[in-house]
Protein backbone atom coordinates (compact mmCIF):
# COMPACT_ATOMS: atom_id res chain seq x y z
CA UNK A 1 -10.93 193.24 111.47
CA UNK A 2 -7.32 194.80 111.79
CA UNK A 3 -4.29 192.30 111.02
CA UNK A 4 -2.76 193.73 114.06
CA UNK A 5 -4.18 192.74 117.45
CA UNK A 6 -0.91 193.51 119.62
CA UNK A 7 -1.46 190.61 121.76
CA UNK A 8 1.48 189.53 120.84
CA UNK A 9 3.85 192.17 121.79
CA UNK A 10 4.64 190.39 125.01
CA UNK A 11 6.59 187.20 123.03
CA UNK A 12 3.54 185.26 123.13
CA UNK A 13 0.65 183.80 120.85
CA UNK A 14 -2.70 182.54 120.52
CA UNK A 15 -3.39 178.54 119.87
CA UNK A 16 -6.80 177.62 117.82
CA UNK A 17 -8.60 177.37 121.52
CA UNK A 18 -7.22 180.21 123.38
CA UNK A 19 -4.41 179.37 125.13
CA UNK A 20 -1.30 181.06 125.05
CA UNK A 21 2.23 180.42 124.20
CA UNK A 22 5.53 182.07 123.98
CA UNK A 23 6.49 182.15 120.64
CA UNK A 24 9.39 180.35 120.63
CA UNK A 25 7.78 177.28 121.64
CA UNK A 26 8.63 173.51 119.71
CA UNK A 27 4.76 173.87 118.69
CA UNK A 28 5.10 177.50 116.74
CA UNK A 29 8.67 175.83 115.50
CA UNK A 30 6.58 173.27 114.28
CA UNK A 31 3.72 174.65 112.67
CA UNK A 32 5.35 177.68 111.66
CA UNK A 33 8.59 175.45 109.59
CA UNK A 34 5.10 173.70 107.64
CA UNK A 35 3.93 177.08 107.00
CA UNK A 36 7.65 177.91 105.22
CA UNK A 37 7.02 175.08 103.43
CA UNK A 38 3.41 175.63 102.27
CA UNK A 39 4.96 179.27 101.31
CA UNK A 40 8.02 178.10 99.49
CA UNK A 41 5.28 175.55 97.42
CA UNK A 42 3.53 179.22 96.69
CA UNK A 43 6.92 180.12 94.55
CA UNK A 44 7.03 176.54 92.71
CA UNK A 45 3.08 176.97 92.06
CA UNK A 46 4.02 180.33 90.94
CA UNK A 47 6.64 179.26 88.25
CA UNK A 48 5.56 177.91 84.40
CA UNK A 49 4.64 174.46 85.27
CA UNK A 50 2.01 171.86 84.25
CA UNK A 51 -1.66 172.40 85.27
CA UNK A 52 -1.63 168.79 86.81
CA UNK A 53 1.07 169.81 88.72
CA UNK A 54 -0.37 172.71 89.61
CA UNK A 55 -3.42 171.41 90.82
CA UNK A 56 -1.67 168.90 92.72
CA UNK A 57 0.61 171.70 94.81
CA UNK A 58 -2.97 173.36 95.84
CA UNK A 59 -4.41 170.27 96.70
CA UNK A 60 -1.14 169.81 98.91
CA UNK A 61 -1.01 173.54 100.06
CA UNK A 62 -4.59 172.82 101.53
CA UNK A 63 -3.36 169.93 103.76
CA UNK A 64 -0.36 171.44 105.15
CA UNK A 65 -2.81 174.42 106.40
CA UNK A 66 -4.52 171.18 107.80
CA UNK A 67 -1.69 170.41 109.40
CA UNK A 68 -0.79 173.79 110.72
CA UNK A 69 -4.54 173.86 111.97
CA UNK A 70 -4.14 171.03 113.90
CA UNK A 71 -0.47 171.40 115.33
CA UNK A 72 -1.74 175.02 116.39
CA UNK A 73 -4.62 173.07 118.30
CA UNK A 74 -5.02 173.27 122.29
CA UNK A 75 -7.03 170.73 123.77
CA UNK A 76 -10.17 173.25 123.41
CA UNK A 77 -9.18 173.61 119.56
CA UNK A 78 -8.64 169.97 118.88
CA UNK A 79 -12.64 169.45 118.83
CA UNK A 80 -12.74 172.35 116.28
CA UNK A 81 -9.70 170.72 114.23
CA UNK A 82 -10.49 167.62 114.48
CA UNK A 83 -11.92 167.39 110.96
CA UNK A 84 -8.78 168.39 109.37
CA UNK A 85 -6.55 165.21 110.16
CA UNK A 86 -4.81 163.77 107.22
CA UNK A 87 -6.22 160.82 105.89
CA UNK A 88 -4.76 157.69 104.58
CA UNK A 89 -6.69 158.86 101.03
CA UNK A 90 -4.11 161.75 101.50
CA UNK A 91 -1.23 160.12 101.89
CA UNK A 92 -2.24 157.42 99.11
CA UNK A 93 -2.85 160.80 97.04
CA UNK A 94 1.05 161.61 96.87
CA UNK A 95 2.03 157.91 96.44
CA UNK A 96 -0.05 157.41 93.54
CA UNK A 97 1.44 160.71 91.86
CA UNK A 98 5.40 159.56 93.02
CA UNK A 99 4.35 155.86 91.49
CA UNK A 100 3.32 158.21 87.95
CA UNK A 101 6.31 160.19 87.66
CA UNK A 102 8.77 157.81 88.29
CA UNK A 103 7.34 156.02 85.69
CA UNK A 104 8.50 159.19 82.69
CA UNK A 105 11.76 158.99 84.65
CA UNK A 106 15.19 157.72 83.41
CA UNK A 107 16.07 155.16 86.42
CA UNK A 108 17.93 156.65 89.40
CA UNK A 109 21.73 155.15 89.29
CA UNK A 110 23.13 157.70 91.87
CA UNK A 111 22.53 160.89 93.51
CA UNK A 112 22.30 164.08 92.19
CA UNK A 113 22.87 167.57 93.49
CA UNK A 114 20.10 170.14 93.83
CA UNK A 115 19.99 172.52 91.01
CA UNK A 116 18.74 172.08 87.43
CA UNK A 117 16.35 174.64 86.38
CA UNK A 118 14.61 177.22 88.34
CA UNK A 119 11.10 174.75 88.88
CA UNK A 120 13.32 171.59 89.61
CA UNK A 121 15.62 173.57 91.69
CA UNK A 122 12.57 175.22 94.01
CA UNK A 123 11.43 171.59 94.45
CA UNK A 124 14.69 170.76 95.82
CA UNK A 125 14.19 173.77 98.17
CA UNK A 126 11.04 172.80 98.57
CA UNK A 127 11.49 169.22 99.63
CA UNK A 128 14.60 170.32 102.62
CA UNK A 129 12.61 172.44 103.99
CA UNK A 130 9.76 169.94 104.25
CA UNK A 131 12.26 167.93 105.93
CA UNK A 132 13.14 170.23 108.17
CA UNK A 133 9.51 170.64 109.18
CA UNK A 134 9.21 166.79 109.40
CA UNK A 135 11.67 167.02 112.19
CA UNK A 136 10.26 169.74 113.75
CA UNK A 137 7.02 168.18 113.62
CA UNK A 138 8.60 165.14 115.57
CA UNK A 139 10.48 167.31 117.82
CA UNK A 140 6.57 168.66 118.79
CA UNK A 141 5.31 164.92 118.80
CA UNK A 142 7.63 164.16 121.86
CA UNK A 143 6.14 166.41 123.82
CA UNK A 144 2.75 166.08 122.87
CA UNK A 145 0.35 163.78 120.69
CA UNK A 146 -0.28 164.46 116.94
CA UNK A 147 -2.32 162.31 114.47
CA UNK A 148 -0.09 159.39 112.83
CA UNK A 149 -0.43 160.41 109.45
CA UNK A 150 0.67 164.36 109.87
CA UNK A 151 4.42 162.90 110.20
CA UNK A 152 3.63 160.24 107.12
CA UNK A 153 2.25 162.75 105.01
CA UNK A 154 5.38 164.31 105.26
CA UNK A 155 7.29 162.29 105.33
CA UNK A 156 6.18 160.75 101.66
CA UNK A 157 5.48 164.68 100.17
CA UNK A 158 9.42 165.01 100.76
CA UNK A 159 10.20 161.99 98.54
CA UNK A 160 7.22 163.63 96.22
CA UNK A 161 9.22 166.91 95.97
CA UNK A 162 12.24 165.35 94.93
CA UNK A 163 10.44 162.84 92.36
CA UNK A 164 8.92 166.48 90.70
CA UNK A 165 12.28 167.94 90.78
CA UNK A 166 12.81 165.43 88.56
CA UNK A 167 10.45 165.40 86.65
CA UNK A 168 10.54 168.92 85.87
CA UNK A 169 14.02 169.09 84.74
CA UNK A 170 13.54 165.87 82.50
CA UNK A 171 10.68 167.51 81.20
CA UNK A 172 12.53 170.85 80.95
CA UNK A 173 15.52 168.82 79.19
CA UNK A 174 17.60 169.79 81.82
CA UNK A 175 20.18 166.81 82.72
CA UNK A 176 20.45 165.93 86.45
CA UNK A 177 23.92 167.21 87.69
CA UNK A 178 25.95 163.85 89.65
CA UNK A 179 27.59 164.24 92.83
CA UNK A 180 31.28 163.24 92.16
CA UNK A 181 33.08 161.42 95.40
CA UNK A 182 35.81 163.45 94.86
């Protein structure tokens, strides 16, 4: 199987189901901002960290190509998808890991600025771009239906990346930078 197909040379694309799309549509925005994340986790996963952690950003990395899966879905491809929705279990997942690392952490007094070391600073990168695709994501859901939990999954693996951020530079014994009101 080539990687090329050229059916996309006209400015459109396939869905999971056949139909096709211009590929500029909300949908692609939507999928295609979770796959940016999913990629820019790649880099942190790629970087000296922990082998919990590690685990943890594969275990996450599966479930946003769960979420791609499905947001790529036509009505034809749902039925194929359909056993890749997020789960409570999933969401619980990241919850239970924020509740751990916050517990390591110094207490949060005010709010810092993205930077720190290189693994803290790609979860920071990490966790606005996960955002972003939270928005986009919701952006999609106006126009059409998506399973609850896709936008609470993100939703709680944003506040994830920027508990890890944390953790890494603490662990690191990097100190978190301020932002000054001045």
């Amino acid at each position: 199987m080539k990687i090329y197909t050229k059916t996309g040379d006209d400015g459109t694309t396939g869905l999971v189901g056949g139909s096709r799309v211009k590929k500029f549509d909300i949908r692609l925005e939507a999928y295609g901002t979770v796959d940016e994340l999913n990629a820019m986790l790649g880099v942190l996963r790629s970087m000296p960290i922990a082998e919990s952690d590690r685990s943890l950003i594969i275990e996450i990395q599966n479930k946003l190509f769960n979420i791609g899966s499905r947001l790529a879905s036509d009505e034809k491809g749902e039925a194929y998808t359909a056993n890749l929705a997020i789960t409570d279990g999933n969401i619980e997942l990241l919850e239970k890991a924020i509740d751990e690392y916050e517990r390591d952490l110094p207490e949060l007094t005010h709010f810092i600025l993205p930077g720190g070391d290189p693994t803290s600073a790609q979860c920071h990168v990490s966790r606005t771009v996960c955002r972003r695709a939270e928005r986009r994501v919701l952006e999609f859901a106006d126009e059409m239906p998506i399973h609850v939990n896709t936008v609470k999954y993100l939703n709680r693996l944003s506040d994830l990346l920027f508990v890890l951020s944390r953790k890494m530079a603490n662990e690191n014994g990097v100190a978190e930078t301020a932002w000054r009101k001045d």
